[in-house]
PDB file of N, CA and C in Angstrom:
ATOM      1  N   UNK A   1       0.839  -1.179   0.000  1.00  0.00           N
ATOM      2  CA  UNK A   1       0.000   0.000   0.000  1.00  0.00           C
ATOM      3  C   UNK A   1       0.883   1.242   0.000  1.00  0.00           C
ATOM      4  N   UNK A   2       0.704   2.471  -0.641  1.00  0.00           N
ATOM      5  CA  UNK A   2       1.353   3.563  -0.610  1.00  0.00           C
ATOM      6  C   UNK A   2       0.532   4.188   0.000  1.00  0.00           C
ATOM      7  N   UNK A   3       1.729   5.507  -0.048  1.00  0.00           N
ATOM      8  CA  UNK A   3       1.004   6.685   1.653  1.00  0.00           C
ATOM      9  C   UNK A   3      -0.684   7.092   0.469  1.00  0.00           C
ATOM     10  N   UNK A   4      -0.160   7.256  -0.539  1.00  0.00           N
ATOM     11  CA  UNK A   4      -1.384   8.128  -1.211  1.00  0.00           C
ATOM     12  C   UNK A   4      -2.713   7.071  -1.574  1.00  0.00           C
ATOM     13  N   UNK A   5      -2.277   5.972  -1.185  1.00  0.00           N
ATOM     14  CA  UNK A   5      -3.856   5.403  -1.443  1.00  0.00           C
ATOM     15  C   UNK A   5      -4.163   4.677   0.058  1.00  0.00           C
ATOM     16  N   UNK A   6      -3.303   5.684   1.392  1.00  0.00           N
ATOM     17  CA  UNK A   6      -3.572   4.927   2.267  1.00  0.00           C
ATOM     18  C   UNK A   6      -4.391   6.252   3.361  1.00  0.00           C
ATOM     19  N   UNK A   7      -3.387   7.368   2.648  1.00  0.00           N
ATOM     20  CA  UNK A   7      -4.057   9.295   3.331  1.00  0.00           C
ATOM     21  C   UNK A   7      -5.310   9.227   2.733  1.00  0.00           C
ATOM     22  N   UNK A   8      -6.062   9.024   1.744  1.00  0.00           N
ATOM     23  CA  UNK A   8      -7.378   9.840   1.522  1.00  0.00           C
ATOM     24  C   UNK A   8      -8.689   8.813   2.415  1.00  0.00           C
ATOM     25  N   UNK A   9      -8.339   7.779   2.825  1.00  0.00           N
ATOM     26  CA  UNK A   9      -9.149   7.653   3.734  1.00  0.00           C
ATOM     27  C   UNK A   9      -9.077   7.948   5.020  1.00  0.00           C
ATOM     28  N   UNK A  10      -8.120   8.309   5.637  1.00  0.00           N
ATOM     29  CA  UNK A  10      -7.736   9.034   6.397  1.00  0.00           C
ATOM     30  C   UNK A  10      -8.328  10.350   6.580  1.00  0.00           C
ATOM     31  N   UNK A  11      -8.595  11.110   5.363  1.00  0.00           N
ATOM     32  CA  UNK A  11      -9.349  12.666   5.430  1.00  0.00           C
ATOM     33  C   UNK A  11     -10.625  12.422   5.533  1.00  0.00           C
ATOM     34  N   UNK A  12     -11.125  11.111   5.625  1.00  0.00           N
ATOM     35  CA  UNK A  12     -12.925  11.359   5.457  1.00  0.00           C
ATOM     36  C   UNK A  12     -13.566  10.967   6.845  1.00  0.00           C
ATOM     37  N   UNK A  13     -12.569  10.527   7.517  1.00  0.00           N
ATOM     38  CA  UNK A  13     -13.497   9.879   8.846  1.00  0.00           C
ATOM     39  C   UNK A  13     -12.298  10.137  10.278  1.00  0.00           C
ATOM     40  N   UNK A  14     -12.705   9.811  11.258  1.00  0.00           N
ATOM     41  CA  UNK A  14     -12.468   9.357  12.340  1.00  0.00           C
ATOM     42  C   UNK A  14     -11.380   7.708  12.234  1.00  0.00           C
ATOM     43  N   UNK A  15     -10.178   7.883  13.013  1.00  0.00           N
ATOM     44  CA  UNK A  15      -9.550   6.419  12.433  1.00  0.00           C
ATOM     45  C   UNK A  15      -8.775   6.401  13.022  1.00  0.00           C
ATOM     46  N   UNK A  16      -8.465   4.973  13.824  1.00  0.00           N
ATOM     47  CA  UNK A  16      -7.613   4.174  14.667  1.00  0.00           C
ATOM     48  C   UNK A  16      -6.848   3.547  14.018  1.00  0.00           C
ATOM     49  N   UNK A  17      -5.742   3.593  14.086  1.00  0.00           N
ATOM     50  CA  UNK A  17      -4.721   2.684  13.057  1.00  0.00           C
ATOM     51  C   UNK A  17      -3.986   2.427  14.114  1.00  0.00           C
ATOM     52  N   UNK A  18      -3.769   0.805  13.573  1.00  0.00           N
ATOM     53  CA  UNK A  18      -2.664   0.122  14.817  1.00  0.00           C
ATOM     54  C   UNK A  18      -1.782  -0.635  14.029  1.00  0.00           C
ATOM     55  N   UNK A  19      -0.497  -0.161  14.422  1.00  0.00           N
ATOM     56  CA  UNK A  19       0.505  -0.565  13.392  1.00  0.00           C
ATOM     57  C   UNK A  19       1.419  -1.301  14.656  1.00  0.00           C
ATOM     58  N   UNK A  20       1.517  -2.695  13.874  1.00  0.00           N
ATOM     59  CA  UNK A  20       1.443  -3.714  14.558  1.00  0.00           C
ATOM     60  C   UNK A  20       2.610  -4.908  13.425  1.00  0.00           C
ATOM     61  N   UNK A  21       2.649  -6.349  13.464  1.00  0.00           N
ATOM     62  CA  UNK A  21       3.179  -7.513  13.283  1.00  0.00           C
ATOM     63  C   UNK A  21       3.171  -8.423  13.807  1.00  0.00           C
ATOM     64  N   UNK A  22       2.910  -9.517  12.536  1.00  0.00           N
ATOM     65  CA  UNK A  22       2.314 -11.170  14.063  1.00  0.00           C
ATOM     66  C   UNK A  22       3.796 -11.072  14.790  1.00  0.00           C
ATOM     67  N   UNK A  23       4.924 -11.319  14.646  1.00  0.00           N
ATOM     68  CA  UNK A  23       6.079 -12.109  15.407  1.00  0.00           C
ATOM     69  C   UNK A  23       5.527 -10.880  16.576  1.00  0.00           C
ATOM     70  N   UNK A  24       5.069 -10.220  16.841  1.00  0.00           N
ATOM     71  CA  UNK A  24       5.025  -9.045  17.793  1.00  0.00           C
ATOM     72  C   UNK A  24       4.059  -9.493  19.045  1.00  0.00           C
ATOM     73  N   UNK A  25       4.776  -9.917  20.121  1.00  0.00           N
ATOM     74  CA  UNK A  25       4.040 -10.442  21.300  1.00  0.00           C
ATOM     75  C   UNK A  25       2.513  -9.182  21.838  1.00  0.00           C
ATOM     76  N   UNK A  26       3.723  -8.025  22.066  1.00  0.00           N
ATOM     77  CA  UNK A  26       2.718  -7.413  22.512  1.00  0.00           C
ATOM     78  C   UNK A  26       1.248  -6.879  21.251  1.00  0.00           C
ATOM     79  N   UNK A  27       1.670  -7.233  20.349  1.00  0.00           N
ATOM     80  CA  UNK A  27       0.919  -6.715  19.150  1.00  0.00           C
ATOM     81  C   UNK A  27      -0.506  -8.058  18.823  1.00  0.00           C
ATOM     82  N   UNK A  28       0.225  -9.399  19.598  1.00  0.00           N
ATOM     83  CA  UNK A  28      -0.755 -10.172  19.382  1.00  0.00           C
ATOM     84  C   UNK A  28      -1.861 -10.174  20.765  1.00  0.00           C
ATOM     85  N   UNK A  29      -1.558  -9.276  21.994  1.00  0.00           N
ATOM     86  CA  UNK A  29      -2.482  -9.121  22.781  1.00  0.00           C
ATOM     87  C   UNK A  29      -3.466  -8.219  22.667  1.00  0.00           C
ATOM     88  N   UNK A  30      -2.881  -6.822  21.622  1.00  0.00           N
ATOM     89  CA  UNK A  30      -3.863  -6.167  21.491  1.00  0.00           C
ATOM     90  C   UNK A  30      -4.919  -6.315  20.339  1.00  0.00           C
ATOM     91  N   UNK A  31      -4.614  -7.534  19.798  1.00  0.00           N
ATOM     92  CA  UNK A  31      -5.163  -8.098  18.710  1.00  0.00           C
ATOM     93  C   UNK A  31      -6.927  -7.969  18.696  1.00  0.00           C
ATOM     94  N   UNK A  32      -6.852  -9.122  19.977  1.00  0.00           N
ATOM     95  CA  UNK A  32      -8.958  -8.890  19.963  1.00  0.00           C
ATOM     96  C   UNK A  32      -9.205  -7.721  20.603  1.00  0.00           C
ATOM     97  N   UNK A  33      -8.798  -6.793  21.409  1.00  0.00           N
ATOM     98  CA  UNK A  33      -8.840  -5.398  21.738  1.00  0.00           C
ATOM     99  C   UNK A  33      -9.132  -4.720  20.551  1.00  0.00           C
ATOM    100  N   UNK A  34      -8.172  -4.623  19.407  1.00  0.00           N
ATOM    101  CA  UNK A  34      -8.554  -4.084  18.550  1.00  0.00           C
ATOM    102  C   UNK A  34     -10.036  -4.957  17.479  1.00  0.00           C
ATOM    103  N   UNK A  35      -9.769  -6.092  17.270  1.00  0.00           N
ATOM    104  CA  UNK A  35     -11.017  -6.709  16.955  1.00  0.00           C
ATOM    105  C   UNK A  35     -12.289  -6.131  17.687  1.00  0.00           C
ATOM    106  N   UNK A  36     -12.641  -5.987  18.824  1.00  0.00           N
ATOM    107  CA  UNK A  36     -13.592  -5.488  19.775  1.00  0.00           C
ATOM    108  C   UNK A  36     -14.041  -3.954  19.615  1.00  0.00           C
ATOM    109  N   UNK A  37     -12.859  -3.408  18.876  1.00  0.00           N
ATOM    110  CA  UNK A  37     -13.105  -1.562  19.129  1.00  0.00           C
ATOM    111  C   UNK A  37     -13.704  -1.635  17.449  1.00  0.00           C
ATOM    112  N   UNK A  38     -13.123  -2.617  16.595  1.00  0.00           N
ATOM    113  CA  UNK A  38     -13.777  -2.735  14.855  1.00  0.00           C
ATOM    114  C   UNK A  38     -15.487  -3.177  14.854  1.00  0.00           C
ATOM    115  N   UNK A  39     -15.746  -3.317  15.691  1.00  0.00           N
ATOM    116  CA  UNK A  39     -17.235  -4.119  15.792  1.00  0.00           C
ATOM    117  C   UNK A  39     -17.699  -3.004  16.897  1.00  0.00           C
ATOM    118  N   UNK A  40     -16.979  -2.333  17.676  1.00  0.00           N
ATOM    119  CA  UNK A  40     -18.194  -1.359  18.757  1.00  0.00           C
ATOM    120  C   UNK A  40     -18.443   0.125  17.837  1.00  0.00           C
ATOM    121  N   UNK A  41     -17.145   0.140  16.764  1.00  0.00           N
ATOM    122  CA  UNK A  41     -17.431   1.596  16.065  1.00  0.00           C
ATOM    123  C   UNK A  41     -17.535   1.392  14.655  1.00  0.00           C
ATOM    124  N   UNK A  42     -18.161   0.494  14.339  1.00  0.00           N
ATOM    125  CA  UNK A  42     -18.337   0.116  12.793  1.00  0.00           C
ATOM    126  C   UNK A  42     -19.568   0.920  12.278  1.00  0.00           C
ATOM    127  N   UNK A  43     -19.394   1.678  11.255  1.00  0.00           N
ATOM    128  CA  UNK A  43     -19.540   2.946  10.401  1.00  0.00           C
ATOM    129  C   UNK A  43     -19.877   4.292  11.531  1.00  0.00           C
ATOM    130  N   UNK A  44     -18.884   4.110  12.301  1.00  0.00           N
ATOM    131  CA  UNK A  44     -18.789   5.556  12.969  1.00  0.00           C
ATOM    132  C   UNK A  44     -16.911   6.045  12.877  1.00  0.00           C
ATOM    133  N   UNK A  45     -16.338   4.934  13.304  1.00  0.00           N
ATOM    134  CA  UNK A  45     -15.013   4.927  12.742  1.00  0.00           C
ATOM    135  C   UNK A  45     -13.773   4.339  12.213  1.00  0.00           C
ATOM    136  N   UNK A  46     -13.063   4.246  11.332  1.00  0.00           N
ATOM    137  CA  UNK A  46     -12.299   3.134  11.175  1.00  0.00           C
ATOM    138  C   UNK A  46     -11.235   2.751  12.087  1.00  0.00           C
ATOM    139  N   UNK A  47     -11.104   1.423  12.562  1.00  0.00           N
ATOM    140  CA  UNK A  47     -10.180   1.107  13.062  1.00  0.00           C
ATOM    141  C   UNK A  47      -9.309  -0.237  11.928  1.00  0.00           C
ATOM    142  N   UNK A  48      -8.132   0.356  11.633  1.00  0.00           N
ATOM    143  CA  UNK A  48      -7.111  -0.113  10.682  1.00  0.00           C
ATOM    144  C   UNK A  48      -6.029  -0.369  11.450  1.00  0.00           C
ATOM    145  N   UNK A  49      -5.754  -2.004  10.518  1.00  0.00           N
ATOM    146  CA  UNK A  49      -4.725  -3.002  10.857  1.00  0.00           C
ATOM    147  C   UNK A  49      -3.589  -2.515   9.885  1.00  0.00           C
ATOM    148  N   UNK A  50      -2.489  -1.785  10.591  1.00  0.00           N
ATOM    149  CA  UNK A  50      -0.866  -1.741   9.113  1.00  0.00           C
ATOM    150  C   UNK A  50       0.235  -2.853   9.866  1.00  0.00           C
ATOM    151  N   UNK A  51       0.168  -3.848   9.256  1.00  0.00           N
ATOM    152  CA  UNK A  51       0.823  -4.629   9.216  1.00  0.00           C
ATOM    153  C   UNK A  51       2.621  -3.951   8.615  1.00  0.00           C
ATOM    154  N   UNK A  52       3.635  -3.808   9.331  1.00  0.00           N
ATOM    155  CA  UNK A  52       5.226  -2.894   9.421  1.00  0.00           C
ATOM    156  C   UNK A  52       5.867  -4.070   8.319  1.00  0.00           C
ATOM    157  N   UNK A  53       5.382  -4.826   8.439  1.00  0.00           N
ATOM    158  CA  UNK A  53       6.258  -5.345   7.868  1.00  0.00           C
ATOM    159  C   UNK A  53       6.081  -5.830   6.098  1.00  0.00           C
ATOM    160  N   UNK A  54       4.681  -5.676   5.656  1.00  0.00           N
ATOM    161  CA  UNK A  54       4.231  -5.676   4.706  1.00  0.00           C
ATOM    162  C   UNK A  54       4.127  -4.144   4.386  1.00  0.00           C
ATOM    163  N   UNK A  55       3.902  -3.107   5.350  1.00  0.00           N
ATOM    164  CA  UNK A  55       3.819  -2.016   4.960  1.00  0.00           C
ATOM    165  C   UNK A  55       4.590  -1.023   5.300  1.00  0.00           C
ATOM    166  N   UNK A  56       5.805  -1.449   5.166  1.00  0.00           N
ATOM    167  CA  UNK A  56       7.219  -0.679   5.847  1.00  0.00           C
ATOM    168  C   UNK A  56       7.119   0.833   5.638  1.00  0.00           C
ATOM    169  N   UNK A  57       6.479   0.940   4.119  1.00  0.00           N
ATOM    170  CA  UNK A  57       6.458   2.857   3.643  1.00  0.00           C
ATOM    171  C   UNK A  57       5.687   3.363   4.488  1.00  0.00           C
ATOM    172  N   UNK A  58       4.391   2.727   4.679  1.00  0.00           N
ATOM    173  CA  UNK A  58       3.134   4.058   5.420  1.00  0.00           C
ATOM    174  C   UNK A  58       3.971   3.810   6.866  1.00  0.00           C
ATOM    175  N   UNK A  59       4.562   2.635   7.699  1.00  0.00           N
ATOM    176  CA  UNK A  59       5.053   3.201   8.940  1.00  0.00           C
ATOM    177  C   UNK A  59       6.209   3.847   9.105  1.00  0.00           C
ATOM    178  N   UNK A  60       6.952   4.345   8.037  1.00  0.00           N
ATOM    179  CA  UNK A  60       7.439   4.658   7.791  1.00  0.00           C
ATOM    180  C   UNK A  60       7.417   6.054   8.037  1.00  0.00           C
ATOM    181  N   UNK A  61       6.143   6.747   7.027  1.00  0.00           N
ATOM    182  CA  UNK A  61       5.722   8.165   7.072  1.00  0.00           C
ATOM    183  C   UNK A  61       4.929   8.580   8.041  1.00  0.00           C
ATOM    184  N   UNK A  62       4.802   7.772   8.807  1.00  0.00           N
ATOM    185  CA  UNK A  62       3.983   7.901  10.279  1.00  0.00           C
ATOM    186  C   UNK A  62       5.142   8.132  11.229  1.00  0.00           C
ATOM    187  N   UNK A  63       6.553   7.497  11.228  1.00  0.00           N
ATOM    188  CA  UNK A  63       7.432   7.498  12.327  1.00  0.00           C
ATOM    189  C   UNK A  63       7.266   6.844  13.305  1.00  0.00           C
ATOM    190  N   UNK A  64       6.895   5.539  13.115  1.00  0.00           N
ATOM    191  CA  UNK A  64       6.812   4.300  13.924  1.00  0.00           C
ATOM    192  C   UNK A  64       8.224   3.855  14.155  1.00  0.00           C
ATOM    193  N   UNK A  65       8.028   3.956  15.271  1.00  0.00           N
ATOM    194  CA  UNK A  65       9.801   3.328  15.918  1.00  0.00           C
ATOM    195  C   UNK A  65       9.291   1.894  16.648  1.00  0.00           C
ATOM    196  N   UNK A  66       8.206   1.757  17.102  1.00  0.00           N
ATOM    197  CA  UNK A  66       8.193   0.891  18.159  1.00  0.00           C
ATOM    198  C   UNK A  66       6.962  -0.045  17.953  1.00  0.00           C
ATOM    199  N   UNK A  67       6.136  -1.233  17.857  1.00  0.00           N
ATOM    200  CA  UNK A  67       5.133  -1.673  18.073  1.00  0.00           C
ATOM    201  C   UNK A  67       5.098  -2.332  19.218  1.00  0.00           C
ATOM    202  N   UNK A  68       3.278  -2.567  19.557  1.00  0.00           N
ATOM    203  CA  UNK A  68       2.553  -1.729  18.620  1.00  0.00           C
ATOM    204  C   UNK A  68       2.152  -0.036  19.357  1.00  0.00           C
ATOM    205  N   UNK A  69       2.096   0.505  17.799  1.00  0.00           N
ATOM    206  CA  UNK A  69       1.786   2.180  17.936  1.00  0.00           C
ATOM    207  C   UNK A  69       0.594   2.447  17.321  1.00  0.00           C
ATOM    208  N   UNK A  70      -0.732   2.833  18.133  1.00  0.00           N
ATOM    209  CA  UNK A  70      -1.415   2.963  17.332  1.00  0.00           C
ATOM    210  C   UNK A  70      -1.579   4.795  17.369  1.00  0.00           C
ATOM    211  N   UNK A  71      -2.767   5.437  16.026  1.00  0.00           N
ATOM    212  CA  UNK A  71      -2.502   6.416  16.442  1.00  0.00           C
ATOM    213  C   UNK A  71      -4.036   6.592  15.925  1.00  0.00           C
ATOM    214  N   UNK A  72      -4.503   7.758  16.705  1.00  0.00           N
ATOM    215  CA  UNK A  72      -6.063   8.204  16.130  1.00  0.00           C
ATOM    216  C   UNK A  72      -6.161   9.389  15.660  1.00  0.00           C
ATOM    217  N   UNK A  73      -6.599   9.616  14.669  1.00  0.00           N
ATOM    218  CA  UNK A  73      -6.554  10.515  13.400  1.00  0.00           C
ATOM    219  C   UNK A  73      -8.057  11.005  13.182  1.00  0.00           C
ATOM    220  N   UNK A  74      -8.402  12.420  12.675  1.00  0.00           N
ATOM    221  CA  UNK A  74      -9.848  12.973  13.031  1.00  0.00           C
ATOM    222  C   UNK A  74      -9.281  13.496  11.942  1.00  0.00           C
ATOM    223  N   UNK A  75     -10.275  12.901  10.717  1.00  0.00           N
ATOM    224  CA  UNK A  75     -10.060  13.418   9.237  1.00  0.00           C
ATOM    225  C   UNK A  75      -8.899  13.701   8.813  1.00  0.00           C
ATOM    226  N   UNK A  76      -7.739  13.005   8.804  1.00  0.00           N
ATOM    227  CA  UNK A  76      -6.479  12.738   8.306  1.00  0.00           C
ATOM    228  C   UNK A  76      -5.687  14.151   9.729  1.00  0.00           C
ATOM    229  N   UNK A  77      -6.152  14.337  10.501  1.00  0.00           N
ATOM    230  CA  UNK A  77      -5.440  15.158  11.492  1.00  0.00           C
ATOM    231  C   UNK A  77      -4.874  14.097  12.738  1.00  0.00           C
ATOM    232  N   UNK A  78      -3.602  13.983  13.116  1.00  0.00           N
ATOM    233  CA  UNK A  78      -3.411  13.252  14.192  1.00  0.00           C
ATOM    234  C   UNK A  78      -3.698  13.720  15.336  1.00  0.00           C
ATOM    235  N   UNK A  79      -4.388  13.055  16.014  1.00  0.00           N
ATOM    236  CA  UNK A  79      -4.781  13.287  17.567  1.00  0.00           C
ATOM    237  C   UNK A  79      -4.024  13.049  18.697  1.00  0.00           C
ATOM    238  N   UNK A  80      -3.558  11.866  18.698  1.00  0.00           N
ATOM    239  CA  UNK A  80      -3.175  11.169  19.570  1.00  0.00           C
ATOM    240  C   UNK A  80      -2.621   9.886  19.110  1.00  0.00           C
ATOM    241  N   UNK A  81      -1.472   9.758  20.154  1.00  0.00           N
ATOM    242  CA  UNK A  81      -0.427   8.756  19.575  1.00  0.00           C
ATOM    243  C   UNK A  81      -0.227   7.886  21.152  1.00  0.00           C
ATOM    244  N   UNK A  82      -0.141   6.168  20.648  1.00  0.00           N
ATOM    245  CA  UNK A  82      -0.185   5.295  21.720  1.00  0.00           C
ATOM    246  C   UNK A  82       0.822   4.673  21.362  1.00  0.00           C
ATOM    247  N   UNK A  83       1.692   4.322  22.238  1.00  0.00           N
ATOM    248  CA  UNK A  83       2.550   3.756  22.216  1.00  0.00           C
ATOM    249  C   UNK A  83       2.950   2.574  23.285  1.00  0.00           C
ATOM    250  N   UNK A  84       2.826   0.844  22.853  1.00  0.00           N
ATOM    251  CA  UNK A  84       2.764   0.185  23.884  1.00  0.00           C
ATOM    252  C   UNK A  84       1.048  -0.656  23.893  1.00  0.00           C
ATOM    253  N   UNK A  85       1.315  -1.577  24.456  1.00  0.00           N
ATOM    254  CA  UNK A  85      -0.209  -2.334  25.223  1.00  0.00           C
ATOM    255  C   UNK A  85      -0.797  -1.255  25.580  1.00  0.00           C
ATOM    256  N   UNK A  86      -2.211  -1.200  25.386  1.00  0.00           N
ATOM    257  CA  UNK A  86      -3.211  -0.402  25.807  1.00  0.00           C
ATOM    258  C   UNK A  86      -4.693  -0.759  26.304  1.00  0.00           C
ATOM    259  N   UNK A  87      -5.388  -0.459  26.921  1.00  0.00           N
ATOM    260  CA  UNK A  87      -6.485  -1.002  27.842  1.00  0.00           C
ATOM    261  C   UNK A  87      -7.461  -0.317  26.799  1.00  0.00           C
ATOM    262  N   UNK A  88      -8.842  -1.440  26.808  1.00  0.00           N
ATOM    263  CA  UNK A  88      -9.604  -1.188  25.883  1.00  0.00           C
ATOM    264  C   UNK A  88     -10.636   0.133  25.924  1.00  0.00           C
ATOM    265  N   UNK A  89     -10.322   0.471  28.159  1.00  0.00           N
ATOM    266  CA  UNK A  89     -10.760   1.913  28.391  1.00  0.00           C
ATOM    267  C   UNK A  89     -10.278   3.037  27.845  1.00  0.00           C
ATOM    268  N   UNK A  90      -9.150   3.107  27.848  1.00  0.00           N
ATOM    269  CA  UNK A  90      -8.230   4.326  27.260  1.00  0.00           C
ATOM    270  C   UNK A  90      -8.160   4.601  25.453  1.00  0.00           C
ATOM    271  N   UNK A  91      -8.933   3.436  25.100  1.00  0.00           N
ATOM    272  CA  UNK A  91      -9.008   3.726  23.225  1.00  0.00           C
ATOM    273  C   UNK A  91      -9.816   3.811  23.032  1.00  0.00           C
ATOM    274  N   UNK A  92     -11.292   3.442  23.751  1.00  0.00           N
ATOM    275  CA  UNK A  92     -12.618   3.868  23.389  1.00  0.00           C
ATOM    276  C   UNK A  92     -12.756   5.341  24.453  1.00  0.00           C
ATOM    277  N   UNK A  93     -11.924   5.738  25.336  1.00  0.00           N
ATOM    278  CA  UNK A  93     -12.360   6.894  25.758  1.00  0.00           C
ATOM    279  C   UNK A  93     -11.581   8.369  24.756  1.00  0.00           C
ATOM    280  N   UNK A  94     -10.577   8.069  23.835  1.00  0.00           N
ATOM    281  CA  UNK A  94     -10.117   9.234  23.023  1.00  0.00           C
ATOM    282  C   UNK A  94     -11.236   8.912  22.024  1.00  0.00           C
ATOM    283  N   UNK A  95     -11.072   7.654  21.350  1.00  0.00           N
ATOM    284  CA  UNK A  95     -12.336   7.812  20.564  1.00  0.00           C
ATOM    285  C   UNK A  95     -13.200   8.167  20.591  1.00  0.00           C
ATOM    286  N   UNK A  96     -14.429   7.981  21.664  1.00  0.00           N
ATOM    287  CA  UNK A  96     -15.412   8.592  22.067  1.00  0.00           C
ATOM    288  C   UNK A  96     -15.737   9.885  22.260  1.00  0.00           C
ATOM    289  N   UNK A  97     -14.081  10.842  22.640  1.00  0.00           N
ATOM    290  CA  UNK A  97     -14.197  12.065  22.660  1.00  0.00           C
ATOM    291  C   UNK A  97     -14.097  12.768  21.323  1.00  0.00           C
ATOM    292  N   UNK A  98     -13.138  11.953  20.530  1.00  0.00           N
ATOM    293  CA  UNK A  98     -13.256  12.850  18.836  1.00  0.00           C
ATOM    294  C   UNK A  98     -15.386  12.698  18.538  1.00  0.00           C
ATOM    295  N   UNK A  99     -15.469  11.329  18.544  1.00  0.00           N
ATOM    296  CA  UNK A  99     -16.490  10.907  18.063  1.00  0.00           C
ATOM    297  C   UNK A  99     -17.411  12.080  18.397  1.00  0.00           C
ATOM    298  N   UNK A 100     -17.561  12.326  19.587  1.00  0.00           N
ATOM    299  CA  UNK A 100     -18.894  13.515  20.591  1.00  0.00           C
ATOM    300  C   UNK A 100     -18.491  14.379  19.890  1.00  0.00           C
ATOM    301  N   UNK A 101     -17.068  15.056  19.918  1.00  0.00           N
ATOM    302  CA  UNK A 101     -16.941  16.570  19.457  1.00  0.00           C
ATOM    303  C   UNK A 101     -17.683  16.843  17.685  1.00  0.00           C
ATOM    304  N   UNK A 102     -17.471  15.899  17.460  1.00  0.00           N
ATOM    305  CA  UNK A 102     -18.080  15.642  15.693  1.00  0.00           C
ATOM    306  C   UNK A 102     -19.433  15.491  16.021  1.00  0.00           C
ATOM    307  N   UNK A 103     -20.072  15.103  16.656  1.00  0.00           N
ATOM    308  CA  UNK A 103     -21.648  15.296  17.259  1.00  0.00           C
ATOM    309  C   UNK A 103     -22.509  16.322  16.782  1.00  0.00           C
TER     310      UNK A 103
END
């Protein structure tokens, strides 16, 4: 995937991207976490799987040093950047707050 057919969905919505890799321990715990947040905000926001190692360019232009990093983006604007295991409270509560302010 390139950055330019990976940014324009990025400008239209609300979007969780978790840039991640199977050999990646901690990346396979947040696995159904993220499965769970794709099914509680399905057509309110995207939550996207970038696989680093198939998609070395887009984590690339993001500045991913570390997985997993996810980051949440409000119409291709970055919001907020996670870095590390994360609790399924703390990603539905930034989400929830872009989500309301777009209300």
């Amino acid at each position: 995937m390139e950055i330019t057919e990976f940014e324009p969905g990025l400008q239209k919505q609300v979007a969780l991207v978790d840039f991640s890799a199977p050999w990646c321990g901690p990346c396979r715990q947040m696995a159904p976490i993220i499965k769970n947040l794709a099914d509680k905000y399905k057509g309110r926001a995207a939550i996207v799987e970038i696989n680093i190692d198939s998609q070395p360019l887009v984590a690339t232009h993001y500045m991913v040093q570390s997985i997993p990093t996810l980051i949440l983006f409000d119409h291709g604007r970055e919001i907020k950047r996670f870095v590390g295991v994360q609790s399924t409270e703390t990603l539905e509560k930034y989400v929830d707050d872009v989500l309301i302010k777009k209300s």
